[in-house]
PDB file of N, CA and C in Angstrom:
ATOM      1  N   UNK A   1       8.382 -41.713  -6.588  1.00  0.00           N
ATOM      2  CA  UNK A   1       8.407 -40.363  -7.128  1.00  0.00           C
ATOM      3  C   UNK A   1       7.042 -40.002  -7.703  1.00  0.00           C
ATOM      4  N   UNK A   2       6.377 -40.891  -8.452  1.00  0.00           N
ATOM      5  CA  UNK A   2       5.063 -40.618  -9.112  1.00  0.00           C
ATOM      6  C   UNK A   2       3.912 -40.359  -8.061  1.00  0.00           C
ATOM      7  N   UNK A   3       4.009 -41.101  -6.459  1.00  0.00           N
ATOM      8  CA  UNK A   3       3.027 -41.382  -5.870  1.00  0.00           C
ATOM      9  C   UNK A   3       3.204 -39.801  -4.971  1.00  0.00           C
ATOM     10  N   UNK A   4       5.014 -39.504  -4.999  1.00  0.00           N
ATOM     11  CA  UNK A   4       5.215 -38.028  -4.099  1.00  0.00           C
ATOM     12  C   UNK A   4       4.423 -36.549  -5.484  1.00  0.00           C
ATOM     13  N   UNK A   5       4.360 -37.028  -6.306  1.00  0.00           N
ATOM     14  CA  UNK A   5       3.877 -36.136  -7.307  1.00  0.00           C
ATOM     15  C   UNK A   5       2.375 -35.670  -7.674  1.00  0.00           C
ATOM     16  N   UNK A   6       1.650 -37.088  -7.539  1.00  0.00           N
ATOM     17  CA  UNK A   6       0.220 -36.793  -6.936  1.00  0.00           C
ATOM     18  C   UNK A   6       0.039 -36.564  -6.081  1.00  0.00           C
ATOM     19  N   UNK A   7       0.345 -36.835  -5.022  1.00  0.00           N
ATOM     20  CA  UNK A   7       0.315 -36.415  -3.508  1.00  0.00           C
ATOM     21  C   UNK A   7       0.328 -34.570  -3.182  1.00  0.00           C
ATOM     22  N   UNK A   8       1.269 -33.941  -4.597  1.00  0.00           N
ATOM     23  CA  UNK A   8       1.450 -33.056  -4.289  1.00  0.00           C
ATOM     24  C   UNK A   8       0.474 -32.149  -5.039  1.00  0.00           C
ATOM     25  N   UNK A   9       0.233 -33.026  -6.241  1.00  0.00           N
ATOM     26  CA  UNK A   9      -0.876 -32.064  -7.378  1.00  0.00           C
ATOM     27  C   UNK A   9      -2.551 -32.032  -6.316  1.00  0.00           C
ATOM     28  N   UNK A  10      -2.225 -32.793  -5.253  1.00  0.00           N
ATOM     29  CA  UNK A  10      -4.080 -33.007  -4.711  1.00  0.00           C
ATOM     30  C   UNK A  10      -3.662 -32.227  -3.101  1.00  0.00           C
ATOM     31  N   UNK A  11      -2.455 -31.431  -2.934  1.00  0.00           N
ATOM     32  CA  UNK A  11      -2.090 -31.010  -2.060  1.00  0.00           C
ATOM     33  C   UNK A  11      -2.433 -29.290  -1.965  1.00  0.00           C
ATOM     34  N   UNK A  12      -3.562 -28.877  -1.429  1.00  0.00           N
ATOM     35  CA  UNK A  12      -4.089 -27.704  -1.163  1.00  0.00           C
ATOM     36  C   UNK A  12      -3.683 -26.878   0.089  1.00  0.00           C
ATOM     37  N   UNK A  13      -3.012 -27.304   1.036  1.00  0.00           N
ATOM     38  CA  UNK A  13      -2.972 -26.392   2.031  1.00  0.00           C
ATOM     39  C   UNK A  13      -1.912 -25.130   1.481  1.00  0.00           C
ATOM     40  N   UNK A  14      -0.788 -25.091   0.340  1.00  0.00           N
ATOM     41  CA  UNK A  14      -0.793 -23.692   0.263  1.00  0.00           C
ATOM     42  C   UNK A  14      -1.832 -22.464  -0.160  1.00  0.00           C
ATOM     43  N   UNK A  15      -2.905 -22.909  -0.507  1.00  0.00           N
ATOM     44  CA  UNK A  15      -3.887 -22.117  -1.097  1.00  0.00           C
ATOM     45  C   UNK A  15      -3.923 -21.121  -0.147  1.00  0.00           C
ATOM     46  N   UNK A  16      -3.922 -21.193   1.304  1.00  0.00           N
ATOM     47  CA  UNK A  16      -4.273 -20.172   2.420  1.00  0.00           C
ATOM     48  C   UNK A  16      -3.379 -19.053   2.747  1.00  0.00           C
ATOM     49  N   UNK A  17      -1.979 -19.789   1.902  1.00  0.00           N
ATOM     50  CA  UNK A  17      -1.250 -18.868   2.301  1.00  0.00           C
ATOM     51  C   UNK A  17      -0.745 -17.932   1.557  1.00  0.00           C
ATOM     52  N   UNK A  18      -1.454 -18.507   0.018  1.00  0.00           N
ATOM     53  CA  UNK A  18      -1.229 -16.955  -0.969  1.00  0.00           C
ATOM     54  C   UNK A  18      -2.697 -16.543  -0.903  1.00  0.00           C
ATOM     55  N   UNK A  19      -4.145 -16.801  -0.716  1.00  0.00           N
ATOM     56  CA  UNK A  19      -5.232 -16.196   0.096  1.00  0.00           C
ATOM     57  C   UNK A  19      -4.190 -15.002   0.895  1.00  0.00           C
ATOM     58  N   UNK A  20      -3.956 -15.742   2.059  1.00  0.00           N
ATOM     59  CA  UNK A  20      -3.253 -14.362   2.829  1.00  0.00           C
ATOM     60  C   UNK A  20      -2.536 -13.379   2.480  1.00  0.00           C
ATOM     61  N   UNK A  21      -1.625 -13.920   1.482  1.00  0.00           N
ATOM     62  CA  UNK A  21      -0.948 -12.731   0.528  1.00  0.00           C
ATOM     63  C   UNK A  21      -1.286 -11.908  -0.314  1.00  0.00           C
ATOM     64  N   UNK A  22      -2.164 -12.582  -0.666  1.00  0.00           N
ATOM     65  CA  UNK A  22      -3.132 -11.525  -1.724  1.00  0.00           C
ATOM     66  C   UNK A  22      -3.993 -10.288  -0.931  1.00  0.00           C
ATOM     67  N   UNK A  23      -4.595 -10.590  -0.058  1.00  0.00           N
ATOM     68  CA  UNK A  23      -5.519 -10.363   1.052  1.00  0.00           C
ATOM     69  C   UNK A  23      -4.254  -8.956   1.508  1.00  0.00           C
ATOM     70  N   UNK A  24      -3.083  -9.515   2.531  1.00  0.00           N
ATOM     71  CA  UNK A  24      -1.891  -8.796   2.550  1.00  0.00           C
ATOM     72  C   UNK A  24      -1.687  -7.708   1.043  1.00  0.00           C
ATOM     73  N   UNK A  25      -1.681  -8.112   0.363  1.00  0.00           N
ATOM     74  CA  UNK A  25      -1.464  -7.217  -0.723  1.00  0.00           C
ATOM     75  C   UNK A  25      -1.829  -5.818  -1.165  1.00  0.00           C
ATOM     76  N   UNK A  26      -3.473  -6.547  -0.661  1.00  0.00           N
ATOM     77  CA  UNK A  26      -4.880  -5.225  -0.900  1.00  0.00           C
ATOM     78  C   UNK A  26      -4.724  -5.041   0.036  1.00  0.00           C
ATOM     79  N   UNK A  27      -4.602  -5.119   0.953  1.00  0.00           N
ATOM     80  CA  UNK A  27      -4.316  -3.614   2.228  1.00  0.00           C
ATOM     81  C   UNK A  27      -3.168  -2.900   1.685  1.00  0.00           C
ATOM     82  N   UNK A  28      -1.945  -3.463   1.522  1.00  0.00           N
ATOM     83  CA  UNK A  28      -0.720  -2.554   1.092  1.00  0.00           C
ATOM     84  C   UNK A  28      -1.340  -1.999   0.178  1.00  0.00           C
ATOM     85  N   UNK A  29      -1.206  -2.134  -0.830  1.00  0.00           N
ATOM     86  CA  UNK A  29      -2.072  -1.259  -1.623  1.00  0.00           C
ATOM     87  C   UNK A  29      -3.128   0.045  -0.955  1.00  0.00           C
ATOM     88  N   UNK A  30      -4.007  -0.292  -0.362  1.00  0.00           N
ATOM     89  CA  UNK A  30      -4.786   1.043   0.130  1.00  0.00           C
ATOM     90  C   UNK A  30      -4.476   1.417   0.916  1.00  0.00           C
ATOM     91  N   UNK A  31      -3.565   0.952   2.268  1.00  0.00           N
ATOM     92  CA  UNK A  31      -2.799   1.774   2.379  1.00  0.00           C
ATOM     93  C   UNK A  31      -1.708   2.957   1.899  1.00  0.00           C
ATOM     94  N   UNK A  32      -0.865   2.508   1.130  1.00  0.00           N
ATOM     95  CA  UNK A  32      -0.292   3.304   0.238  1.00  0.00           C
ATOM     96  C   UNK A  32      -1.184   4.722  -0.898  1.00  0.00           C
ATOM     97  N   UNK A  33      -1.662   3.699  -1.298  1.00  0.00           N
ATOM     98  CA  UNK A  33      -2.974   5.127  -1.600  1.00  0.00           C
ATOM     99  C   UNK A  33      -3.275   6.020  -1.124  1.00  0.00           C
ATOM    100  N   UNK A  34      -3.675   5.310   0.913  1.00  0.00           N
ATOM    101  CA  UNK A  34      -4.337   7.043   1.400  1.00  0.00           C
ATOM    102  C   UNK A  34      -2.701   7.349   2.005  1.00  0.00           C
ATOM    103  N   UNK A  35      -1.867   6.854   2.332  1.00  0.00           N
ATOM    104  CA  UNK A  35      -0.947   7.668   2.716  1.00  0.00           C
ATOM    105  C   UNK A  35      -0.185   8.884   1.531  1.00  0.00           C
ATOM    106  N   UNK A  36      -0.331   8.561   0.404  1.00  0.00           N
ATOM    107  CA  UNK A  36       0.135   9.345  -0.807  1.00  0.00           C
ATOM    108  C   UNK A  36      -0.729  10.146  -0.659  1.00  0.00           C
ATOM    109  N   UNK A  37      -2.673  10.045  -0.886  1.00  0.00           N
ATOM    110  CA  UNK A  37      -3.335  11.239  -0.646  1.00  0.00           C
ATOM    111  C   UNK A  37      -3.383  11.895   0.377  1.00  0.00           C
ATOM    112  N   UNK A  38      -2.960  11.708   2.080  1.00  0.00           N
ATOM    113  CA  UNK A  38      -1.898  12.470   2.611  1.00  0.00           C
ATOM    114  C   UNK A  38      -1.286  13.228   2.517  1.00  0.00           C
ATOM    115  N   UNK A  39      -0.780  12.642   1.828  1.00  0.00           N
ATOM    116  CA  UNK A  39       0.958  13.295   1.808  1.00  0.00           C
ATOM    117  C   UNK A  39       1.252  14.329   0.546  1.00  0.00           C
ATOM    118  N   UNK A  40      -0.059  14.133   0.186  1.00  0.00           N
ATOM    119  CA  UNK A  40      -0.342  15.280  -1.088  1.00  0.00           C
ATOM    120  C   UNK A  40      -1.068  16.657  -0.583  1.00  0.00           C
ATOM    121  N   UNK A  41      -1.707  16.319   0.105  1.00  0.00           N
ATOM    122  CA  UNK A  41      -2.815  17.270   0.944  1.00  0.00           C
ATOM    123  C   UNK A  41      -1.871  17.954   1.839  1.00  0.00           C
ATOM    124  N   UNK A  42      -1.142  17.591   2.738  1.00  0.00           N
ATOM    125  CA  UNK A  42      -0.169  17.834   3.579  1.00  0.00           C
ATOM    126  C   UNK A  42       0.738  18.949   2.767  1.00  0.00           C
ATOM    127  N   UNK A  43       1.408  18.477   1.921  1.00  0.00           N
ATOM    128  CA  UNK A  43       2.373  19.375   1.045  1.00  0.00           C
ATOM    129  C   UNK A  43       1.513  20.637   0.288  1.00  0.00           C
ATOM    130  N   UNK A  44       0.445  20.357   0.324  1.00  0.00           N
ATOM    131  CA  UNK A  44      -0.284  21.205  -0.372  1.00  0.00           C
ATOM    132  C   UNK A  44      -0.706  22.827   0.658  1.00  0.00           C
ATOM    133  N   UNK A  45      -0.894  21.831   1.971  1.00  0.00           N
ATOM    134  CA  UNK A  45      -1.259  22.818   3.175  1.00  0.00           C
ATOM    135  C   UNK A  45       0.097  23.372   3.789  1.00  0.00           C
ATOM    136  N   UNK A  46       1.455  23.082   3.069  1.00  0.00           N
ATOM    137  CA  UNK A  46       2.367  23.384   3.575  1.00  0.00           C
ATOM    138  C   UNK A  46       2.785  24.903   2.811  1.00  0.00           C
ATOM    139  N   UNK A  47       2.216  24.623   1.129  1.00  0.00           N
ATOM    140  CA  UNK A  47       2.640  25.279   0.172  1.00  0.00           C
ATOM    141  C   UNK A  47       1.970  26.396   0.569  1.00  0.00           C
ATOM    142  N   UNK A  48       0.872  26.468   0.700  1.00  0.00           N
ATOM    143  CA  UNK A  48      -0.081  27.583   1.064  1.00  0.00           C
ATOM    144  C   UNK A  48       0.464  28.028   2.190  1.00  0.00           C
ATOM    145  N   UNK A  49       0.470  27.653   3.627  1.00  0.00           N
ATOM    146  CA  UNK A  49       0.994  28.476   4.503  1.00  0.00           C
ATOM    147  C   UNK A  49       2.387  29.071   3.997  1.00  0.00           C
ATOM    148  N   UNK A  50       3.827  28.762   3.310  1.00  0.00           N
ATOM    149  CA  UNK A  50       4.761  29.229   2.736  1.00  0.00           C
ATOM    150  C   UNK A  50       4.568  30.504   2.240  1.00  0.00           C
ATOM    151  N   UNK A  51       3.399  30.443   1.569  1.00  0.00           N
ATOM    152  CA  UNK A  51       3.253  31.272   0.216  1.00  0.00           C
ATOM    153  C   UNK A  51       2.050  32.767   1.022  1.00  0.00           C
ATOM    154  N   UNK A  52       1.411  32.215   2.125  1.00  0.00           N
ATOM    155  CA  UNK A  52       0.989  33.388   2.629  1.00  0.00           C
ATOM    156  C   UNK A  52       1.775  34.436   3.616  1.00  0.00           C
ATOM    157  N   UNK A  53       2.588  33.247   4.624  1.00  0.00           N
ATOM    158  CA  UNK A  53       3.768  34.062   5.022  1.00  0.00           C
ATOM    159  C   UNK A  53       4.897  34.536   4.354  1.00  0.00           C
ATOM    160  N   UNK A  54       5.079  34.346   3.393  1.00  0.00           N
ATOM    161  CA  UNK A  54       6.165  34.989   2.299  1.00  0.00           C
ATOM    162  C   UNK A  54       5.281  36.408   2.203  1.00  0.00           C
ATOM    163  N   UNK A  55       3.697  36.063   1.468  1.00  0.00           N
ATOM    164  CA  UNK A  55       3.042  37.481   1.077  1.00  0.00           C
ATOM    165  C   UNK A  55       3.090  38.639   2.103  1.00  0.00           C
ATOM    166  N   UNK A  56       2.766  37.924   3.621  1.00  0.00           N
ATOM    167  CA  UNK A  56       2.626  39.218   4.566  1.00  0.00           C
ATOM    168  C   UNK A  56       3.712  39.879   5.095  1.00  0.00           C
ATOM    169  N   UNK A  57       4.774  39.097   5.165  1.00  0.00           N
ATOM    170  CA  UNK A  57       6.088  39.310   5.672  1.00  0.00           C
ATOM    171  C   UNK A  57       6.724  40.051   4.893  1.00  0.00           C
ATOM    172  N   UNK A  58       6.282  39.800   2.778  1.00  0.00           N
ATOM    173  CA  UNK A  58       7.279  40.758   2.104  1.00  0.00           C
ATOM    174  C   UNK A  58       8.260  40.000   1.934  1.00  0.00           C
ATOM    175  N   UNK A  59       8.526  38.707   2.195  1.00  0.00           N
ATOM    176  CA  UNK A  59      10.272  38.096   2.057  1.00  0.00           C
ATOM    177  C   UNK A  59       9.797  37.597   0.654  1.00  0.00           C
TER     178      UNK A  59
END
């Protein structure tokens, strides 16, 4: 048990795979970012066309 315990404290190969997750992470992250500033801009260009065809139409 002691020798499976060092074995495991000098055992590095998960390092790569929260590297990757982290790595994974910061993209989610900026992704999400520009899709929100998107999706803000979008609603914004939606509001405006609404609001000019309401004005010319009179509805």
């Amino acid at each position: 048990m002691i020798e499976f315990l060092k074995n495991l404290g000098r055992d590095d190969s998960g390092a790569t795979a929260i590297e990757y997750g982290l790595i994974l992470a910061l993209i989610f992250l900026g992704m999400m970012t520009a899709v929100t500033g998107v999706g803000q801009t979008t609603i914004n260009m939606w509001n405006n066309v609404s609001t000019t065809v309401a004005t010319v139409t009179g509805v």
